[in-house]
Protein backbone atom coordinates (compact mmCIF):
# COMPACT_ATOMS: atom_id res chain seq x y z
CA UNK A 1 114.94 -80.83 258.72
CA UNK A 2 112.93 -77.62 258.78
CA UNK A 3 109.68 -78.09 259.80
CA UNK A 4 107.71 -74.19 259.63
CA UNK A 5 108.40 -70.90 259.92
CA UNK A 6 108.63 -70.42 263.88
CA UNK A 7 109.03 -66.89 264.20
CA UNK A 8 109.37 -63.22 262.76
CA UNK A 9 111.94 -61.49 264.75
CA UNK A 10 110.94 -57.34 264.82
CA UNK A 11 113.71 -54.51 266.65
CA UNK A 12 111.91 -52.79 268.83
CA UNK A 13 113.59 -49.11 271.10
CA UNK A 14 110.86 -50.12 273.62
CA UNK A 15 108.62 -52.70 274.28
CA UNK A 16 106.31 -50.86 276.48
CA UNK A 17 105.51 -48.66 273.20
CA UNK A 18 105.51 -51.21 270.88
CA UNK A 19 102.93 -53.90 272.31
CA UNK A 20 100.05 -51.82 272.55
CA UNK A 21 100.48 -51.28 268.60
CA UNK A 22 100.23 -55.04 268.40
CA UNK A 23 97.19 -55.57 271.10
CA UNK A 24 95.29 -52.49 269.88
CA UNK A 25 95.34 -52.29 266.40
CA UNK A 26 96.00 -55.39 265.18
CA UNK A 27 94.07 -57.19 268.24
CA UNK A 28 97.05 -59.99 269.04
CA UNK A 29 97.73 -61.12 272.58
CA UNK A 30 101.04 -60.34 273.90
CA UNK A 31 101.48 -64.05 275.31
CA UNK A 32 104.25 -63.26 277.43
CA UNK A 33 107.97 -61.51 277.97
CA UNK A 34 111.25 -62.92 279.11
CA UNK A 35 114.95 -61.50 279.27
CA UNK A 36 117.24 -62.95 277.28
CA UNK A 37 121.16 -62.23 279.20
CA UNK A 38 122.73 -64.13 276.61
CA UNK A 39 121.36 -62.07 273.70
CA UNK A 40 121.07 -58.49 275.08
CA UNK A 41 117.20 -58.10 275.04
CA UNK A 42 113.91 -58.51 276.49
CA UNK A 43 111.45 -60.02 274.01
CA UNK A 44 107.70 -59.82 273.68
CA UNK A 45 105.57 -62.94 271.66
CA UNK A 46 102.55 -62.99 270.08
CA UNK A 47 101.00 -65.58 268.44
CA UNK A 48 99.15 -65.02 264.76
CA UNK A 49 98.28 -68.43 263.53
CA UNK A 50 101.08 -71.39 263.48
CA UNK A 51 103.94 -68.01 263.30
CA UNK A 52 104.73 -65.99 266.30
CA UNK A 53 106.01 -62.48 266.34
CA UNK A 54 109.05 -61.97 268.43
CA UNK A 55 109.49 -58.16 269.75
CA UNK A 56 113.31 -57.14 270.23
CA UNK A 57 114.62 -54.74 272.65
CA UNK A 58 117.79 -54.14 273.24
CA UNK A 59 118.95 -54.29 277.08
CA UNK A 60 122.70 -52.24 276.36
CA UNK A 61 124.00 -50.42 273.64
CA UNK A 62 126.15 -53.18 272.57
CA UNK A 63 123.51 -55.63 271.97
CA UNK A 64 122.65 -56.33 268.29
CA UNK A 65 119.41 -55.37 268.28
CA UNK A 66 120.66 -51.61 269.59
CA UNK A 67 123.46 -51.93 266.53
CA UNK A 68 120.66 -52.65 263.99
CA UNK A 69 118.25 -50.09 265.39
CA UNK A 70 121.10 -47.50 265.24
CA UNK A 71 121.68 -48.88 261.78
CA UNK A 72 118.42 -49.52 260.45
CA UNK A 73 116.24 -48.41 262.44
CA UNK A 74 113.02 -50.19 263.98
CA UNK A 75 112.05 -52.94 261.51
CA UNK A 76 112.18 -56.89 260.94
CA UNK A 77 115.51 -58.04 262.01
CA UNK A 78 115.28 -61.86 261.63
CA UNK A 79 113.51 -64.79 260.40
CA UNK A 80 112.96 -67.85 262.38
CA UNK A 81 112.67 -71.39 261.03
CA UNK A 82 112.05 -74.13 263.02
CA UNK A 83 114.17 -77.57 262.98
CA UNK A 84 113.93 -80.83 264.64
CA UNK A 85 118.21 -81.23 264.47
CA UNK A 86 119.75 -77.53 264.63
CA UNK A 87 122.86 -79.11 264.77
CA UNK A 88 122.57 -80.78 261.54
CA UNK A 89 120.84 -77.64 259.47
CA UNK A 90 124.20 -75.73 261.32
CA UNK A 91 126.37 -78.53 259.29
CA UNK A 92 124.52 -78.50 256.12
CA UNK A 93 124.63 -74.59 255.41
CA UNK A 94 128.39 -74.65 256.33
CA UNK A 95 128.62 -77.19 254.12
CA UNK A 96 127.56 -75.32 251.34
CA UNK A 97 129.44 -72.23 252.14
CA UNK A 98 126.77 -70.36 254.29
CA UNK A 99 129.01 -67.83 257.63
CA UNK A 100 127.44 -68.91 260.79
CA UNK A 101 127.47 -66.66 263.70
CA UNK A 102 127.02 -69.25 265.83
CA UNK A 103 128.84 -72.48 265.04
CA UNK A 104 127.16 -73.85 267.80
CA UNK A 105 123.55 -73.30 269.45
CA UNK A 106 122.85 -71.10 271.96
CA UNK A 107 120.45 -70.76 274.90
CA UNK A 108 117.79 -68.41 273.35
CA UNK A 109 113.81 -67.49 274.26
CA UNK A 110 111.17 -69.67 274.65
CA UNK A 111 113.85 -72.54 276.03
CA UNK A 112 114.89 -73.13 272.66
CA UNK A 113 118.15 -73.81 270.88
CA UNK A 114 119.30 -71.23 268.68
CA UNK A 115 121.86 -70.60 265.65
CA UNK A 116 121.56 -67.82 263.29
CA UNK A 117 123.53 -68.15 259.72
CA UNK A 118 125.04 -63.94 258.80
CA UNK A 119 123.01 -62.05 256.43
CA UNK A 120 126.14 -61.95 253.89
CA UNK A 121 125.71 -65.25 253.12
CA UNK A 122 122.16 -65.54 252.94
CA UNK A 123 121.05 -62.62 250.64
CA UNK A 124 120.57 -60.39 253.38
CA UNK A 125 118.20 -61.88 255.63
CA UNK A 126 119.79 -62.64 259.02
CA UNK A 127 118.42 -66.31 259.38
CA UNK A 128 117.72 -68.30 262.74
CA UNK A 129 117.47 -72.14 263.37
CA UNK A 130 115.62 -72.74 266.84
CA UNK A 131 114.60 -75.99 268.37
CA UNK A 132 112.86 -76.44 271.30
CA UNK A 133 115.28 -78.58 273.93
């Protein structure tokens, strides 16, 4: 079952550029950064009440956060929703017809579980199921 909104994911070119936009003028806390090999960035979190906000950069140009910056631009890439069973929220939007990119979860920040559902089939909004393991 979904239990909150966990995170906003934002793409990022650089992280050393963008934090100091989220320190300074909005006056978060950059709570700490991590690598992620298996997705192709280095992330940044900050926490604004019970929602982080997860900076993207892209660590090659054939990650998916440099594809959607070359794309899109900077800009919110993802929303986050946290679950108590990934596996099962996985199994009930293929059940009604929802594209998974990841059929299974995958090793993501934070030491969570992630799955994310494709924007085509989810009126455009690239969607992410994390649990914590």
């Amino acid at each position: 079952m979904l239990q909150q909104i966990d995170h906003l994911g934002i793409a990022v070119s650089s992280l050393d550029e963008a934090i100091p936009y989220y320190e300074n003028a909005l006056g978060l806390k950059c709570e700490h950064t991590e690598e992620v090999a298996s997705q192709k960035v280095k992330t940044a979190f900050f926490e604004c009440g019970q929602v982080h906000i997860e900076l993207l950069e892209p660590t090659s140009e054939d990650s998916p956060i440099a594809k959607f910056i070359a794309k899109n631009g900077e800009g919110i890439h993802h929303i986050a929703f946290r679950t108590d069973d990934i596996e099962g929220q996985l199994k009930k939007a293929s059940d009604t017809g929802v594209r998974l990119i990841n059929e299974v979860p995958v090793d993501g920040a934070g030491g969570k579980l992630v799955a994310f559902l494709h924007p085509k089939s989810t009126r455009g909004v690239l969607t992410e199921f994390c649990m914590s393991k």
